[in-house]
C-alpha atoms as a PDB file:
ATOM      1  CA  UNK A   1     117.101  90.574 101.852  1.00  0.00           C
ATOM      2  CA  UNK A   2     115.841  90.191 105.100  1.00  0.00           C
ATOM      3  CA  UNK A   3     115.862  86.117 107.180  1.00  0.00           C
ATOM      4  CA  UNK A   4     113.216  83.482 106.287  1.00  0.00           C
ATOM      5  CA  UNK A   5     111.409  81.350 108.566  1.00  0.00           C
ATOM      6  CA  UNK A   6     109.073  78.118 107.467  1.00  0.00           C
ATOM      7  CA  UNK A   7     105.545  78.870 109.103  1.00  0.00           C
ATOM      8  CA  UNK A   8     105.113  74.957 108.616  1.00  0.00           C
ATOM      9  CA  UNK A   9     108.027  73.553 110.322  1.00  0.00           C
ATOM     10  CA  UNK A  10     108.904  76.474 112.729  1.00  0.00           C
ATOM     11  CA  UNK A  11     112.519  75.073 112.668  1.00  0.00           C
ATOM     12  CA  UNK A  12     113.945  75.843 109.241  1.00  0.00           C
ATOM     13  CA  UNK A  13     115.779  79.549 108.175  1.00  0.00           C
ATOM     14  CA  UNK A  14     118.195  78.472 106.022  1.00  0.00           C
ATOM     15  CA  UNK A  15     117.406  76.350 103.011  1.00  0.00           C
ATOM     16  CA  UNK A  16     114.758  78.090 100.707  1.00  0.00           C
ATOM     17  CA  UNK A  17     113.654  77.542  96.918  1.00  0.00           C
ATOM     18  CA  UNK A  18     112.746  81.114  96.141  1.00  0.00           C
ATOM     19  CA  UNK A  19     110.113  81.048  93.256  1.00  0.00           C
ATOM     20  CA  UNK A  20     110.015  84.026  90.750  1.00  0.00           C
ATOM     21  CA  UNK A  21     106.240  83.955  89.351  1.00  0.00           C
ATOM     22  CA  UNK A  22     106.148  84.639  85.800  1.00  0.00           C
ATOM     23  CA  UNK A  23     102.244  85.002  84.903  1.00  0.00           C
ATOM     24  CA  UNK A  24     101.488  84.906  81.106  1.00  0.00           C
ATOM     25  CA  UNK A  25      97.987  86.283  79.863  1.00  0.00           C
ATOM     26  CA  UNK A  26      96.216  83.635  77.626  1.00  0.00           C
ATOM     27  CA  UNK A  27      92.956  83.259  75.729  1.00  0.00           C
ATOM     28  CA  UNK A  28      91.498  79.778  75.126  1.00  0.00           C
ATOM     29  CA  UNK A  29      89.331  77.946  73.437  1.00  0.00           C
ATOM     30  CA  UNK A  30      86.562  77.249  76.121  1.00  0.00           C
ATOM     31  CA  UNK A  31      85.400  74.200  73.733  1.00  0.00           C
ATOM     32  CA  UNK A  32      89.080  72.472  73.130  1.00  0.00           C
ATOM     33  CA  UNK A  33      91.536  74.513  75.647  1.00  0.00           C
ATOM     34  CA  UNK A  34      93.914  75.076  73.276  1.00  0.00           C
ATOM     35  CA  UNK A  35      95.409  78.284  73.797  1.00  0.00           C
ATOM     36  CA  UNK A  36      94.031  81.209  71.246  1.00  0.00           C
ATOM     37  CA  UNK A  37      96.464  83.886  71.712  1.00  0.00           C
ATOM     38  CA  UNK A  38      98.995  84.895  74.394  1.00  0.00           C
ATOM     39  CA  UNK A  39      98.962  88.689  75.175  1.00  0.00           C
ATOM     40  CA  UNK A  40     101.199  91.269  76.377  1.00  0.00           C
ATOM     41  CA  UNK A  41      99.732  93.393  79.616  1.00  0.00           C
ATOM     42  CA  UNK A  42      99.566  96.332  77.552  1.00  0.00           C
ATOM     43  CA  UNK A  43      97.552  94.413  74.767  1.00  0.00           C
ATOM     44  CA  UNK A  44      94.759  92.890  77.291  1.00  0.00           C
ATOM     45  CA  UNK A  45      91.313  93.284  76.562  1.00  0.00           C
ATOM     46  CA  UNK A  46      88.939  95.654  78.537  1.00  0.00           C
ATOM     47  CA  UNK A  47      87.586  92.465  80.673  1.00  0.00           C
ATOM     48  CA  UNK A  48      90.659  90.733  81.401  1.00  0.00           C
ATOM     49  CA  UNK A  49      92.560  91.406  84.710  1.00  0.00           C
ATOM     50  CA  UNK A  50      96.182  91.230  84.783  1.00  0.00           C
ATOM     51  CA  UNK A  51      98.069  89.379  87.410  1.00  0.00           C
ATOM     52  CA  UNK A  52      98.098  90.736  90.511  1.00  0.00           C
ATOM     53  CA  UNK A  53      99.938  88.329  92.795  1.00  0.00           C
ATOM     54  CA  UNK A  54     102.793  87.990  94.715  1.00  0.00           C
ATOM     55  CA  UNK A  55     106.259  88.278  92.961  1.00  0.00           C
ATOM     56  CA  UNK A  56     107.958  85.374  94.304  1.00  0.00           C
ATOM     57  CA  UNK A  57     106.815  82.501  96.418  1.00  0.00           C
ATOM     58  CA  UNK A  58     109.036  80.567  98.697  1.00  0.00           C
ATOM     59  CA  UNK A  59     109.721  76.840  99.477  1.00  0.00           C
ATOM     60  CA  UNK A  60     110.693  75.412 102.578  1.00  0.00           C
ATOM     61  CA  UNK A  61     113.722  73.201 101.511  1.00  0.00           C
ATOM     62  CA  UNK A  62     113.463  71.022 104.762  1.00  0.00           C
ATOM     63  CA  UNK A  63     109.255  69.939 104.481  1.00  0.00           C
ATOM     64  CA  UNK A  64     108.210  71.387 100.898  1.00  0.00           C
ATOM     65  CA  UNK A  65     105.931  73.696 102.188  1.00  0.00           C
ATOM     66  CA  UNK A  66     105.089  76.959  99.446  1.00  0.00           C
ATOM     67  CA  UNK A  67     103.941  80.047 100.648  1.00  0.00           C
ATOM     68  CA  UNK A  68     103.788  83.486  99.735  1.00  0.00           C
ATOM     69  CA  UNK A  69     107.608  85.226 100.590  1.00  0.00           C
ATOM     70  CA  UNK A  70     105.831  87.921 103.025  1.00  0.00           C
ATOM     71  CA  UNK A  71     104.832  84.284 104.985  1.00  0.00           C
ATOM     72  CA  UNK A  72     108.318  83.680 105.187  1.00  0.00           C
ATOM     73  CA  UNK A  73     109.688  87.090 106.638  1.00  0.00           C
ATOM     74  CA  UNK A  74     107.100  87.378 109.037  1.00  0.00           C
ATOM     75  CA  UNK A  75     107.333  84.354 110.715  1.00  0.00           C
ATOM     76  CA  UNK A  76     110.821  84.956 111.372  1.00  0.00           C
ATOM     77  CA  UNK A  77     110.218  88.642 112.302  1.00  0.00           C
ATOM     78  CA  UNK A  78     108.179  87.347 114.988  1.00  0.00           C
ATOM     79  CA  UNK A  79     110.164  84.440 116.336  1.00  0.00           C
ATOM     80  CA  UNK A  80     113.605  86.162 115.935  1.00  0.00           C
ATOM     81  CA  UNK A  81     116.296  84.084 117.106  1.00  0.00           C
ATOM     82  CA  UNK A  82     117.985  84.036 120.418  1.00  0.00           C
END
């Protein structure tokens, strides 16, 4: 794991809530939005994209501030400390 830096408030690199996106494919009723079916990414139809975002997000624990964890790392690959 390499160091976090907040891109927000350019002070914090220690206190992180690191996020672990879980995305779950659903059909719904456009009508009701009640969920139809839930499918695996091997099971999705022809027109429906599977997930293709980042892994994890990151939270700032000193101003709340979520990103995306590459955010993170390269703010404090540029702004390495002293």
């Amino acid at each position: 794991m390499k160091p976090y830096l907040c891109p927000n408030c350019k002070t914090n690199r220690s206190r992180f809530n690191r996020i672990k996106q879980v995305a779950t494919s659903i059909k719904l009723d456009p009508r009701s939005g009640q969920v139809i079916s839930e499918c695996n990414p091997d099971q999705l139809a022809v027109y429906h994209v599977d997930y293709r975002g980042p892994e994890y997000k990151v939270q700032c624990g000193a101003c709340g501030t979520i990103e995306d964890e590459q955010s993170f790392l390269s703010y404090a690959e540029n702004n390495p400390l002293a």
